[in-house]
C-alpha atoms as a PDB file:
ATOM      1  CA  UNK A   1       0.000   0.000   0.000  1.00  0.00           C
ATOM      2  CA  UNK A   2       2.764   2.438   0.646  1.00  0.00           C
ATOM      3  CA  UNK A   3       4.748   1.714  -2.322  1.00  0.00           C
ATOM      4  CA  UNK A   4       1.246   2.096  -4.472  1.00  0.00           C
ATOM      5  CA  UNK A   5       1.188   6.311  -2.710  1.00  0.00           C
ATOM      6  CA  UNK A   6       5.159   6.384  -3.081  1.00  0.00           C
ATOM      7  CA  UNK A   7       4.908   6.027  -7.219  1.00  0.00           C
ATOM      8  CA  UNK A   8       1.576   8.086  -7.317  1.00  0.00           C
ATOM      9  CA  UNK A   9       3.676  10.613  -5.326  1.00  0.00           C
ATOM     10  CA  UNK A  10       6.814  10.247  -7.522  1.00  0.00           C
ATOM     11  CA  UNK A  11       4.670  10.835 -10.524  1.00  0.00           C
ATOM     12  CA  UNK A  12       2.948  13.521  -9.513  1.00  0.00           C
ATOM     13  CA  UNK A  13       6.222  15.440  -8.389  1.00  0.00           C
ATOM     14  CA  UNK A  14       7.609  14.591 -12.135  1.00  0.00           C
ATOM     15  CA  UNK A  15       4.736  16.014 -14.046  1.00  0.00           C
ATOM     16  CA  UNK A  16       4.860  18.798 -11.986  1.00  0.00           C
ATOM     17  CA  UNK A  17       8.951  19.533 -12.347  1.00  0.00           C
ATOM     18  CA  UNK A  18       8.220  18.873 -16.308  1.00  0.00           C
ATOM     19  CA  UNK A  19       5.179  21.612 -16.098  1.00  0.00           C
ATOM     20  CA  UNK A  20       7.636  23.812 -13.969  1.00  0.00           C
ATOM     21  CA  UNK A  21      10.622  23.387 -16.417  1.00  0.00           C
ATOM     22  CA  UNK A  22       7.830  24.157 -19.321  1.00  0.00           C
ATOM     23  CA  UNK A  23       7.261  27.156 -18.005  1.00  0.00           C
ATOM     24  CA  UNK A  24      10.521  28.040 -17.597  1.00  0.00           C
ATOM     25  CA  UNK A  25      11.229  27.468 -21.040  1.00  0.00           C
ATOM     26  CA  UNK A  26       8.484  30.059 -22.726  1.00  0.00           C
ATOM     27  CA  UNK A  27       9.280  32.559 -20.004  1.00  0.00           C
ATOM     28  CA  UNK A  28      12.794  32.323 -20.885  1.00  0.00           C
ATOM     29  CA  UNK A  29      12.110  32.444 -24.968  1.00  0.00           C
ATOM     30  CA  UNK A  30      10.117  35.854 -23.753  1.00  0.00           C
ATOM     31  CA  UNK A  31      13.034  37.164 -22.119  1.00  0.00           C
ATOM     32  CA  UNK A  32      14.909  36.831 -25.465  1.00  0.00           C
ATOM     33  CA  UNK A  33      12.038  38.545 -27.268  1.00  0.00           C
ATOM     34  CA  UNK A  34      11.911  41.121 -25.081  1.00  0.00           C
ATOM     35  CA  UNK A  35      15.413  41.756 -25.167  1.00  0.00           C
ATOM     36  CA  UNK A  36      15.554  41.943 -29.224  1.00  0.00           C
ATOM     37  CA  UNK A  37      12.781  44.408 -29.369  1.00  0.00           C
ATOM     38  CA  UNK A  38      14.062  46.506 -26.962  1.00  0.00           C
ATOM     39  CA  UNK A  39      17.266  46.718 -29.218  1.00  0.00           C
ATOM     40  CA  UNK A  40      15.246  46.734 -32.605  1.00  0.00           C
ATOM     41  CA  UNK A  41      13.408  49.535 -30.364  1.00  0.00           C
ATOM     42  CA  UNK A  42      16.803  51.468 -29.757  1.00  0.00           C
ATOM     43  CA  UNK A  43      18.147  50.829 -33.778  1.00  0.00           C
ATOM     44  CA  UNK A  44      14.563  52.624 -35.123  1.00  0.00           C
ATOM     45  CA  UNK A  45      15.206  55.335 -32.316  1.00  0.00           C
ATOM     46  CA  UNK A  46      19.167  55.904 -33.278  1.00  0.00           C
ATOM     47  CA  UNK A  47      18.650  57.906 -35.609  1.00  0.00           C
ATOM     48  CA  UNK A  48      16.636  60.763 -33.409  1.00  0.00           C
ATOM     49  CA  UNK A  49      19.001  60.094 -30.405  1.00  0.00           C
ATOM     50  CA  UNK A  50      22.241  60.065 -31.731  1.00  0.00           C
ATOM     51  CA  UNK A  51      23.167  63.216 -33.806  1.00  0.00           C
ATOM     52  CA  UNK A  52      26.158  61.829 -35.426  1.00  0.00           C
ATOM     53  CA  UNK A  53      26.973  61.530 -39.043  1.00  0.00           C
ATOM     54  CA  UNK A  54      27.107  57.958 -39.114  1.00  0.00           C
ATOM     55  CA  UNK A  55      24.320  57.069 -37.419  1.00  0.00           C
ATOM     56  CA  UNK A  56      23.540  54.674 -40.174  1.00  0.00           C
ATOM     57  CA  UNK A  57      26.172  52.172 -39.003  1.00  0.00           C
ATOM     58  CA  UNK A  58      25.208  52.110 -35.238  1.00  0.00           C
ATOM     59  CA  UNK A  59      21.252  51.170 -36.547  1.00  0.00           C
ATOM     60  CA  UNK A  60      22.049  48.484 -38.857  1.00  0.00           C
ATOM     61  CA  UNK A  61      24.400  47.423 -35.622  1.00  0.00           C
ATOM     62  CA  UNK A  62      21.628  47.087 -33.504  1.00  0.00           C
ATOM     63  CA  UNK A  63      19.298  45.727 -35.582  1.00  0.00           C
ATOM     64  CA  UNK A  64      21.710  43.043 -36.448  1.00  0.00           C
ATOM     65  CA  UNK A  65      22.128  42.460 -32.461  1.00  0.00           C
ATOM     66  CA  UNK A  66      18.514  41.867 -32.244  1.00  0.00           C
ATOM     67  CA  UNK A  67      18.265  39.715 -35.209  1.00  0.00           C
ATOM     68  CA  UNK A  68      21.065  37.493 -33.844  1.00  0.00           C
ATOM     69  CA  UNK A  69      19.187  37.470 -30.076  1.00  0.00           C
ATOM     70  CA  UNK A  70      15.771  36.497 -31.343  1.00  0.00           C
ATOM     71  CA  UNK A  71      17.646  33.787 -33.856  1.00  0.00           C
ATOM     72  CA  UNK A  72      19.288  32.412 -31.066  1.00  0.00           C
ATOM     73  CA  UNK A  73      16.173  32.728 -28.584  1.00  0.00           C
ATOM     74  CA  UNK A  74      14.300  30.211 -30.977  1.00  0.00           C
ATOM     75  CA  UNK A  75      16.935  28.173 -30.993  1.00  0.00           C
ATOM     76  CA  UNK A  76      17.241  27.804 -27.649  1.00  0.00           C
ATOM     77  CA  UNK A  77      13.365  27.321 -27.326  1.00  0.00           C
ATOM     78  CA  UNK A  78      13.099  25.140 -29.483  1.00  0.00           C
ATOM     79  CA  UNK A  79      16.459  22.684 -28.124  1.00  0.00           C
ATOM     80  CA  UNK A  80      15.138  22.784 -24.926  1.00  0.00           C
ATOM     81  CA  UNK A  81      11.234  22.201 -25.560  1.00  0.00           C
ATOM     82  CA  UNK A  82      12.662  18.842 -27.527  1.00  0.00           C
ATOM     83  CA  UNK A  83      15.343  17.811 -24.629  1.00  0.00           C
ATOM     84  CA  UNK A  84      11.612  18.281 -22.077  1.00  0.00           C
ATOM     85  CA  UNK A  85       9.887  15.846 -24.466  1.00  0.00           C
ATOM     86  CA  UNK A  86      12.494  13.765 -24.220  1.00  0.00           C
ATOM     87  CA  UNK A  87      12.721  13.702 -20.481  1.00  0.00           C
ATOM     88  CA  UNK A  88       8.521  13.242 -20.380  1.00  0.00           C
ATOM     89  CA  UNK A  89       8.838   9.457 -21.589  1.00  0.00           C
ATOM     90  CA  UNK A  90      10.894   8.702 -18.406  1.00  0.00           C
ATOM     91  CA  UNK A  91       8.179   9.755 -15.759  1.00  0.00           C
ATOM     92  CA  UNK A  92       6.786   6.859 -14.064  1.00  0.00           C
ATOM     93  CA  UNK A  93       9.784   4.501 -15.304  1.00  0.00           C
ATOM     94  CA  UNK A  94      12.728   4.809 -12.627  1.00  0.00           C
ATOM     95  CA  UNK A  95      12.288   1.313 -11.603  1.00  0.00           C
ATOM     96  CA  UNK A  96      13.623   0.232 -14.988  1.00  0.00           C
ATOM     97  CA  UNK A  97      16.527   2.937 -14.971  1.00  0.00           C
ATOM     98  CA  UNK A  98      17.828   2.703 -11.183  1.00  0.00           C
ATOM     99  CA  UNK A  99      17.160  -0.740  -9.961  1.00  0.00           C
ATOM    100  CA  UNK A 100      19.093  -2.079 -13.000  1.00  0.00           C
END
């Protein structure tokens, strides 16, 4: 009987770490997004801030900095979302893995 609540409490704590690490994955894909808009904000804005003659160079700069973060913020969304799936056809079989 108390191995019977000891699995239905393992598996519950593992669906909830894998809901938890989820989550942490789209907040963290926001956090890039939110990071390459506020440079695509500040390459738009250059021009209007920066009274220099080659303000030209410091927009396409930025815009290419925001490119790069929201390339590599999919990336990393999308490596991690598959490495969660991965880790979702363990829960419920550690007997197999650690008893071995």
């Amino acid at each position: 009987m108390t191995e019977n609540k000891i699995n239905k409490d393992l598996l519950l704590r593992e669906n909830l770490a894998l809901q938890r690490t989820t989550l942490a994955n789209q907040a963290t894909f926001l956090s890039f997004l939110r990071t390459s808009l506020y440079f695509a904000i500040a390459a738009l804005s250059a021009e209007n801030l920066l009274k220099i003659e080659h303000h030209l160079y410091v927009e396409i700069l930025l815009f290419s900095i925001s490119l790069f973060i929201f390339i590599y913020g999919i990336a990393n969304y999308y490596v991690h979302r598959k490495r969660i799936i991965q880790s979702r056809i363990h829960v419920g079989d550690y007997k197999t893995e650690y008893l071995k």
